[in-house]
PDB file of N, CA and C in Angstrom:
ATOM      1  N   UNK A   1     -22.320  19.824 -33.351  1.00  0.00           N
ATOM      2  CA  UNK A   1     -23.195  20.212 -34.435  1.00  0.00           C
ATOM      3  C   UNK A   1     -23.147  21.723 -34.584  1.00  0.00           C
ATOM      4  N   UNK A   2     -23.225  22.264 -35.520  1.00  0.00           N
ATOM      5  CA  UNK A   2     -22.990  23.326 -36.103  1.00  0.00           C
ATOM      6  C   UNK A   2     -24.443  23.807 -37.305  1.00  0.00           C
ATOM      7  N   UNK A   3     -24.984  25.255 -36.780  1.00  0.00           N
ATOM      8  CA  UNK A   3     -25.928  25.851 -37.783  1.00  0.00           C
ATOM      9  C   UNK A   3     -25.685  26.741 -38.283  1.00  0.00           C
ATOM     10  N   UNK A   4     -25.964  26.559 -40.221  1.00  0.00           N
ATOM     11  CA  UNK A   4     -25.122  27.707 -40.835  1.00  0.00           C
ATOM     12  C   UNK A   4     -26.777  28.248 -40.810  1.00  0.00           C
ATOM     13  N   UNK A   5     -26.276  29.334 -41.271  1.00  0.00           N
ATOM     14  CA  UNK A   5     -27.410  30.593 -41.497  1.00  0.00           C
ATOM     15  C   UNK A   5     -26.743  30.993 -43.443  1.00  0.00           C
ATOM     16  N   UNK A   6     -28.065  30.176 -43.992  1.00  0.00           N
ATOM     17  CA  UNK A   6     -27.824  30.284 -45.614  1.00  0.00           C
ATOM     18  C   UNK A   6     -28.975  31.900 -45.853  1.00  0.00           C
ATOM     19  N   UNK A   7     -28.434  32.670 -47.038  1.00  0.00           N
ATOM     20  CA  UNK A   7     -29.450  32.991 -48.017  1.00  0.00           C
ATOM     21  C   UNK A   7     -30.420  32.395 -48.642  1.00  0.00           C
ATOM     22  N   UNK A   8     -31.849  33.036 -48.461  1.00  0.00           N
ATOM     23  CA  UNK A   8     -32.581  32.041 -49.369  1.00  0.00           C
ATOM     24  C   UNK A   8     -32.559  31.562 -50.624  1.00  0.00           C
ATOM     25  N   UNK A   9     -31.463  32.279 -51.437  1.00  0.00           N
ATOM     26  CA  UNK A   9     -31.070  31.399 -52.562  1.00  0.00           C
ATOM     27  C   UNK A   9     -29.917  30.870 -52.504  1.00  0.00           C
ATOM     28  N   UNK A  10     -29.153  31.028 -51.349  1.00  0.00           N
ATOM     29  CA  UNK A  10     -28.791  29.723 -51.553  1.00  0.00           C
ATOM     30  C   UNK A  10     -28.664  28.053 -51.163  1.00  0.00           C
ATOM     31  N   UNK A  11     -29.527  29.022 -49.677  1.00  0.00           N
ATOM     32  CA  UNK A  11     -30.225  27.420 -49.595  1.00  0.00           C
ATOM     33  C   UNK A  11     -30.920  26.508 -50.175  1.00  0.00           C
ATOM     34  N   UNK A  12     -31.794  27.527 -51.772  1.00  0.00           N
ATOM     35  CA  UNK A  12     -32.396  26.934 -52.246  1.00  0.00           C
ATOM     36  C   UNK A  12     -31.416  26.178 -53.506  1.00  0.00           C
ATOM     37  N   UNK A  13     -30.610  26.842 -53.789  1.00  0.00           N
ATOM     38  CA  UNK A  13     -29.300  25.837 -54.821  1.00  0.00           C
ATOM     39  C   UNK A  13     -28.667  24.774 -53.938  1.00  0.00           C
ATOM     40  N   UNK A  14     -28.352  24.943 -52.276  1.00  0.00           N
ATOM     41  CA  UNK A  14     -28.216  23.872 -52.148  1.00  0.00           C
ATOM     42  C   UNK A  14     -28.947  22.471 -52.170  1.00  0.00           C
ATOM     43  N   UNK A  15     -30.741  22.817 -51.616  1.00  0.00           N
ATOM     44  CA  UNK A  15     -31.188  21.716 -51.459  1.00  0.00           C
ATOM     45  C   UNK A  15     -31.560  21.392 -53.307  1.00  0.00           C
ATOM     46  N   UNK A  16     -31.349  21.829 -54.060  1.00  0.00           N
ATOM     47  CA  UNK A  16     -31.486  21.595 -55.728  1.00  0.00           C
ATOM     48  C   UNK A  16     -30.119  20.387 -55.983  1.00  0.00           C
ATOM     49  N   UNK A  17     -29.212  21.263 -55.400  1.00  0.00           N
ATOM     50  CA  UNK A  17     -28.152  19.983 -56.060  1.00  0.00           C
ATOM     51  C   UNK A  17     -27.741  18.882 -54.840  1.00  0.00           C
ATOM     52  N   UNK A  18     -28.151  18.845 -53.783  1.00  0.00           N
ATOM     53  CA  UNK A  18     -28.323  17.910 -53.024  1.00  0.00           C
ATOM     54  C   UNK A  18     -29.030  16.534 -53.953  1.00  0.00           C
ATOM     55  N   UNK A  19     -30.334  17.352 -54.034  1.00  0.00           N
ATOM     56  CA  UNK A  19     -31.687  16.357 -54.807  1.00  0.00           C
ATOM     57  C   UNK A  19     -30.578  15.722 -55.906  1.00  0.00           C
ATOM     58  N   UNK A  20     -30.143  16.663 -57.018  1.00  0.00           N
ATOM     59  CA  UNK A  20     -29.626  16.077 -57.666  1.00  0.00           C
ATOM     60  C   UNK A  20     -28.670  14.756 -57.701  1.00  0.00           C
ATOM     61  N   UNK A  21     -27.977  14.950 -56.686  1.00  0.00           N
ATOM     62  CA  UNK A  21     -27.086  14.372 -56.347  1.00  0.00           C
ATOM     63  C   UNK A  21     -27.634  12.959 -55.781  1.00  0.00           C
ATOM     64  N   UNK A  22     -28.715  12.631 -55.445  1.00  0.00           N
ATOM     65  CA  UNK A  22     -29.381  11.995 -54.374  1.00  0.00           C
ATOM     66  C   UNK A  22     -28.591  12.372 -53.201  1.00  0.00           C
ATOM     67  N   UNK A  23     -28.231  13.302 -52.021  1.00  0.00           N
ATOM     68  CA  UNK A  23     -27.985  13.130 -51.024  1.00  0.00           C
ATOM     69  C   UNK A  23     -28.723  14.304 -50.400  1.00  0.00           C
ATOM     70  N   UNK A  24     -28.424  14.490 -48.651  1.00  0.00           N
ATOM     71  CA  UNK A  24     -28.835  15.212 -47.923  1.00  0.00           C
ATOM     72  C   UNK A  24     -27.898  16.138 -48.104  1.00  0.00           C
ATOM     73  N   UNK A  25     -28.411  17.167 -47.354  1.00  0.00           N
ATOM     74  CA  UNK A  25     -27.934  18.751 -47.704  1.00  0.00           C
ATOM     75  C   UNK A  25     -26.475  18.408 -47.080  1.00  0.00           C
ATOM     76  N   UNK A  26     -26.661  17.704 -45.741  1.00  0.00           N
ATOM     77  CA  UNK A  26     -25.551  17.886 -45.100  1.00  0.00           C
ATOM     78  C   UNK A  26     -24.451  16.784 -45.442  1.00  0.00           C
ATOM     79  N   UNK A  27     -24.763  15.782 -46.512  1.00  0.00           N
ATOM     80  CA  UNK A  27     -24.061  14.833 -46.620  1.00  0.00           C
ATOM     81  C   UNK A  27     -23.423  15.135 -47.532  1.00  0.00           C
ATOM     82  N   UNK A  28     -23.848  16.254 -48.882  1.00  0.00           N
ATOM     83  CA  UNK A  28     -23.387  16.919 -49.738  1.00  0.00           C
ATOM     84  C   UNK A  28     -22.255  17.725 -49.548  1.00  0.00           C
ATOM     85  N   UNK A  29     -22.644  18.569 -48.231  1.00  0.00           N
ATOM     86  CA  UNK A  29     -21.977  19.506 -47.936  1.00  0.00           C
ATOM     87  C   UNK A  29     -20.870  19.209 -47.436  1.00  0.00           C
ATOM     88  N   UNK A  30     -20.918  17.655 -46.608  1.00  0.00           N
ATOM     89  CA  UNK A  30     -19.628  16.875 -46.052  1.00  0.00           C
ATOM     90  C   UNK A  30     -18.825  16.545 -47.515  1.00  0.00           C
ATOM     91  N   UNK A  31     -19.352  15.962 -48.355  1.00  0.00           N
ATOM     92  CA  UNK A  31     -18.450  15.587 -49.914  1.00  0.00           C
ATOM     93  C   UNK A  31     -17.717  16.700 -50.373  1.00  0.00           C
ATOM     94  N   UNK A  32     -18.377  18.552 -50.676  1.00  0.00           N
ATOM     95  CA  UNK A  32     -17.902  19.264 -51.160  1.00  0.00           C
ATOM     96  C   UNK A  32     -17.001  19.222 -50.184  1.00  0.00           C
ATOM     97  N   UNK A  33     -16.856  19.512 -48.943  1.00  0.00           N
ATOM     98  CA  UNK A  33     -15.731  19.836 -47.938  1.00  0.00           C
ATOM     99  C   UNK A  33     -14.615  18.892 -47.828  1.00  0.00           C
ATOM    100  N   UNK A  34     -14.930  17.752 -48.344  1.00  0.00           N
ATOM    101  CA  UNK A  34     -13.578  16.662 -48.510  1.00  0.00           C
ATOM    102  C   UNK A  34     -13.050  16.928 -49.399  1.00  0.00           C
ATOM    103  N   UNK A  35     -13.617  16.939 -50.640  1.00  0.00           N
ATOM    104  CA  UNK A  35     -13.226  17.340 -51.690  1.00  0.00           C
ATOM    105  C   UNK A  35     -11.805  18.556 -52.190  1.00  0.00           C
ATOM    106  N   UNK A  36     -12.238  19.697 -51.590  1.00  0.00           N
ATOM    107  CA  UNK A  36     -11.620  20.575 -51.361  1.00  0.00           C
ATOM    108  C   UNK A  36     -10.515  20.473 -50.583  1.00  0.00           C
ATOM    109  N   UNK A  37     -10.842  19.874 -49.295  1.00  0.00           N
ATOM    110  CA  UNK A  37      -9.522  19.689 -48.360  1.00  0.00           C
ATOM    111  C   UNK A  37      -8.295  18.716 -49.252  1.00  0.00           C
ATOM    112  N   UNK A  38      -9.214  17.881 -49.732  1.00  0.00           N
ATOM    113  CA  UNK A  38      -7.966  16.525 -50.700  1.00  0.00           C
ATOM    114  C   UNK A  38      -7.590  17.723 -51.905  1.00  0.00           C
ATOM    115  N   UNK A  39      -8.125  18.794 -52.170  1.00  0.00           N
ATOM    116  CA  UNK A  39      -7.634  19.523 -53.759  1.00  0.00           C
ATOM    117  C   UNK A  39      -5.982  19.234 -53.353  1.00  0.00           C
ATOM    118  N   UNK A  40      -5.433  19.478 -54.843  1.00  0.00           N
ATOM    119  CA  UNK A  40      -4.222  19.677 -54.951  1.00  0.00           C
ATOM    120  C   UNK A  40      -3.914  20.798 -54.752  1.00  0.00           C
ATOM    121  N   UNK A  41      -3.104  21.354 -53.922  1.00  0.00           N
ATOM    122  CA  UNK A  41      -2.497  22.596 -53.261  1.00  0.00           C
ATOM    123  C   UNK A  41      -1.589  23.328 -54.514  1.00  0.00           C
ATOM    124  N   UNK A  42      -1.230  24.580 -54.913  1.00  0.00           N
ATOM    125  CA  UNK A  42      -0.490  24.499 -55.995  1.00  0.00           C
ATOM    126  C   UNK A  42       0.975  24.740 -55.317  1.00  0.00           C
ATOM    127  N   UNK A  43       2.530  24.433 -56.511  1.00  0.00           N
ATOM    128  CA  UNK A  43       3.544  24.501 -55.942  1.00  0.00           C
ATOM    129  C   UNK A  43       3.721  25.487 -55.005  1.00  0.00           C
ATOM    130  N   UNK A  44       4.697  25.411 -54.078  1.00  0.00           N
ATOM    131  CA  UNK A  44       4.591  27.555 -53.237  1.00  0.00           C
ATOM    132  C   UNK A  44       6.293  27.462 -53.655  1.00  0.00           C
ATOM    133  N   UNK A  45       7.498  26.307 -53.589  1.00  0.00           N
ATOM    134  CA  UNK A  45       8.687  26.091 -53.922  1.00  0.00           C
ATOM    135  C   UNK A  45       8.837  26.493 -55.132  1.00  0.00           C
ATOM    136  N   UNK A  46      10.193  27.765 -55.194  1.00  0.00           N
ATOM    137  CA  UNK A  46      10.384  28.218 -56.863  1.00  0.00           C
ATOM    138  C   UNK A  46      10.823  26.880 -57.501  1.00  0.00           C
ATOM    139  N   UNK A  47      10.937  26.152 -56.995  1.00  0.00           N
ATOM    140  CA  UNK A  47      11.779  25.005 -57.511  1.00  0.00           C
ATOM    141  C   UNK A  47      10.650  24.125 -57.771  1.00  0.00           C
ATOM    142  N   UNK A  48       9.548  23.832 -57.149  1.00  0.00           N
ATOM    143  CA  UNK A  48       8.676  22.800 -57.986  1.00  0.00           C
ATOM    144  C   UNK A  48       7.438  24.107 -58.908  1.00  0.00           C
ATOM    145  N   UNK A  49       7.765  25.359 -59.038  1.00  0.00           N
ATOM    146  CA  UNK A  49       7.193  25.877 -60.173  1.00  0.00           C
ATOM    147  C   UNK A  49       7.750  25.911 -61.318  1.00  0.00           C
ATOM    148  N   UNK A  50       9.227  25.511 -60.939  1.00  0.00           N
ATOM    149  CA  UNK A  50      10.174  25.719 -62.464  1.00  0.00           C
ATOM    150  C   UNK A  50      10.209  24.221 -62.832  1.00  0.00           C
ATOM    151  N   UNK A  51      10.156  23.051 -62.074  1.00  0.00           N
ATOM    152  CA  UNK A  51      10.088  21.514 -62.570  1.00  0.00           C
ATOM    153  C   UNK A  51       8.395  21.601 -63.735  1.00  0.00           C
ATOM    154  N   UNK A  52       7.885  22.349 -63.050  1.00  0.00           N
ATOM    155  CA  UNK A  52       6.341  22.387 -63.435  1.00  0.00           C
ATOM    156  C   UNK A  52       6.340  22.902 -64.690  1.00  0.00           C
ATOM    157  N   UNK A  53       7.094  23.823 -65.275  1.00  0.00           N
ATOM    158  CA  UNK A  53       7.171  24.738 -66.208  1.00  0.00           C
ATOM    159  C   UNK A  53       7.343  23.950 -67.570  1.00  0.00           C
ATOM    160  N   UNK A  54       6.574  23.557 -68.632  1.00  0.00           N
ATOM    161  CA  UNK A  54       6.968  22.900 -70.282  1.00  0.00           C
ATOM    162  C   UNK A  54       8.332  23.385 -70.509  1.00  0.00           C
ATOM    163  N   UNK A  55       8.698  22.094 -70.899  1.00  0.00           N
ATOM    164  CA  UNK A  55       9.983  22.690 -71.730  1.00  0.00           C
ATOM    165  C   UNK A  55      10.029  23.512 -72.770  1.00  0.00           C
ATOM    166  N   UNK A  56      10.711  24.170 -73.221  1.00  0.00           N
ATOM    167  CA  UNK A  56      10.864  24.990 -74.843  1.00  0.00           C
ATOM    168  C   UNK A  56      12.201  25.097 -75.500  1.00  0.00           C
ATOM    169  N   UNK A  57      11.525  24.516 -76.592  1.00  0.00           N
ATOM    170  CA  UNK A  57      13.034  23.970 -77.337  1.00  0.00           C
ATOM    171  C   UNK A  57      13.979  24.843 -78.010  1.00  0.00           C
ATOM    172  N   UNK A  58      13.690  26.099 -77.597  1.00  0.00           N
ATOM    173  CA  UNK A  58      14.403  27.269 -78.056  1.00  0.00           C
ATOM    174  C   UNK A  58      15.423  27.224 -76.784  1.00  0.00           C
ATOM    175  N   UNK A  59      15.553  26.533 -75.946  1.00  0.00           N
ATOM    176  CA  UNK A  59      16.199  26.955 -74.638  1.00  0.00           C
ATOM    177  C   UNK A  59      17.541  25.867 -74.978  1.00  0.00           C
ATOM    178  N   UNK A  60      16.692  23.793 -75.940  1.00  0.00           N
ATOM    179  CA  UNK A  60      17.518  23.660 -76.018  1.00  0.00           C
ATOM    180  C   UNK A  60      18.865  23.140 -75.993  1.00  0.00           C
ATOM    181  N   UNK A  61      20.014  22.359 -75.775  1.00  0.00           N
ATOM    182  CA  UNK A  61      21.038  22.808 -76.616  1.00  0.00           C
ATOM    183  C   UNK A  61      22.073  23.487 -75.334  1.00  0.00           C
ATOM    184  N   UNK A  62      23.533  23.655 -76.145  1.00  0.00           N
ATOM    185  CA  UNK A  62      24.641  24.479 -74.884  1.00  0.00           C
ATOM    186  C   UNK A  62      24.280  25.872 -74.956  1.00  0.00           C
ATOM    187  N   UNK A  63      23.843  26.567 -73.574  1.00  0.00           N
ATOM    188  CA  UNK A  63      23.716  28.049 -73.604  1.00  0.00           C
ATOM    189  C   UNK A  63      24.315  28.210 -74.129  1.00  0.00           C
ATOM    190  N   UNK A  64      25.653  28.625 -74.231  1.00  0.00           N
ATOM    191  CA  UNK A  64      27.220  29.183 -74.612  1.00  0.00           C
ATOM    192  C   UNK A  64      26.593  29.390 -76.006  1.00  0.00           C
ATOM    193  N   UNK A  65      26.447  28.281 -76.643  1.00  0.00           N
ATOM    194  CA  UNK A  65      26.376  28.034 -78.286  1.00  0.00           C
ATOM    195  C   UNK A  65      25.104  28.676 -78.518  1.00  0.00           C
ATOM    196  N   UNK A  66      24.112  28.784 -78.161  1.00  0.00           N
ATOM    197  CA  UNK A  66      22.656  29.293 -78.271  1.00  0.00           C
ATOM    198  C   UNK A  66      23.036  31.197 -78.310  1.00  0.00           C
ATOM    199  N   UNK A  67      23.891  31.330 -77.203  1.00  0.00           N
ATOM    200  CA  UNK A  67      24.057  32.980 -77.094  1.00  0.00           C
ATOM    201  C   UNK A  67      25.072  33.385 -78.311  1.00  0.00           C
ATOM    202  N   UNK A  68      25.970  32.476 -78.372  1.00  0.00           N
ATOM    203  CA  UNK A  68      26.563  33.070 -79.529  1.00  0.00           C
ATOM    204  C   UNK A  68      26.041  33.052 -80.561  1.00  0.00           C
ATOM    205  N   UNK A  69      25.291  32.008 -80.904  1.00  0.00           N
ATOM    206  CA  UNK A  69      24.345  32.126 -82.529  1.00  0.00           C
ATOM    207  C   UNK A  69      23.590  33.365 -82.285  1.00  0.00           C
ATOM    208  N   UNK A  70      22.577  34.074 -80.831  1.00  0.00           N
ATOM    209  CA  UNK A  70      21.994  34.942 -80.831  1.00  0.00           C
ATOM    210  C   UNK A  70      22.727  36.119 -81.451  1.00  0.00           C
ATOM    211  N   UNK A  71      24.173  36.269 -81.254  1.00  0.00           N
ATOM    212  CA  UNK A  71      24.777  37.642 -81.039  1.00  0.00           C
ATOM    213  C   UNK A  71      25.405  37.586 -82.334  1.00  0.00           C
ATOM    214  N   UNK A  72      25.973  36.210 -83.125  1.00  0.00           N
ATOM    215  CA  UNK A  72      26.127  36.697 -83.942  1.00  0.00           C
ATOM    216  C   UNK A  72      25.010  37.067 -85.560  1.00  0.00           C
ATOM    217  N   UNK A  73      23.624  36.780 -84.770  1.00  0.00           N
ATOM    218  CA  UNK A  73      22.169  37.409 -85.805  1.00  0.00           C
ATOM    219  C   UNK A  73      22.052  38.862 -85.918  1.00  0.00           C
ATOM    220  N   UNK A  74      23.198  39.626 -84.990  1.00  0.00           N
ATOM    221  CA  UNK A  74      23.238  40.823 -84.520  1.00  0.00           C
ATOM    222  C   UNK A  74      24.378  41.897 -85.668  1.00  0.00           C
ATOM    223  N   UNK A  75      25.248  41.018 -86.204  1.00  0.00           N
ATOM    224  CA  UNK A  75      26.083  41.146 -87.153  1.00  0.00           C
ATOM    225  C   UNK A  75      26.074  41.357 -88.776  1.00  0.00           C
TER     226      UNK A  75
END
């Protein structure tokens, strides 16, 4: 067992949304803490930030052919 040492406001927001919740302070406090541990972690792999990334349809198409239409807008 473990005693936190809260601020008085915020012990008093906790036991508010406890009530709300119907639960005990500490049964609450067990839910937020699962909660969090299950969050989804975000990618840290450049490779599942670039799978992650929307496509954009300016991209597309054969590079090759995309750069040359660019270069020849240049003309």
């Amino acid at each position: 067992m473990q005693t936190l040492k809260l601020k008085d406001d915020v012990a008093i927001q906790l036991q508010q949304a406890a009530e709300q919740a119907h639960l005990s302070s500490n049964d609450l406090i067990e839910q937020l803490l699962n909660q969090y541990a299950h969050k989804e972690k975000p990618a840290t792999l450049l490779t599942d930030i670039i799978n992650e990334l929307p496509e954009i349809s300016a991209f597309k198409g054969d590079p090759v052919e995309i750069q040359r239409t660019l270069r020849n807008e240049w003309d």
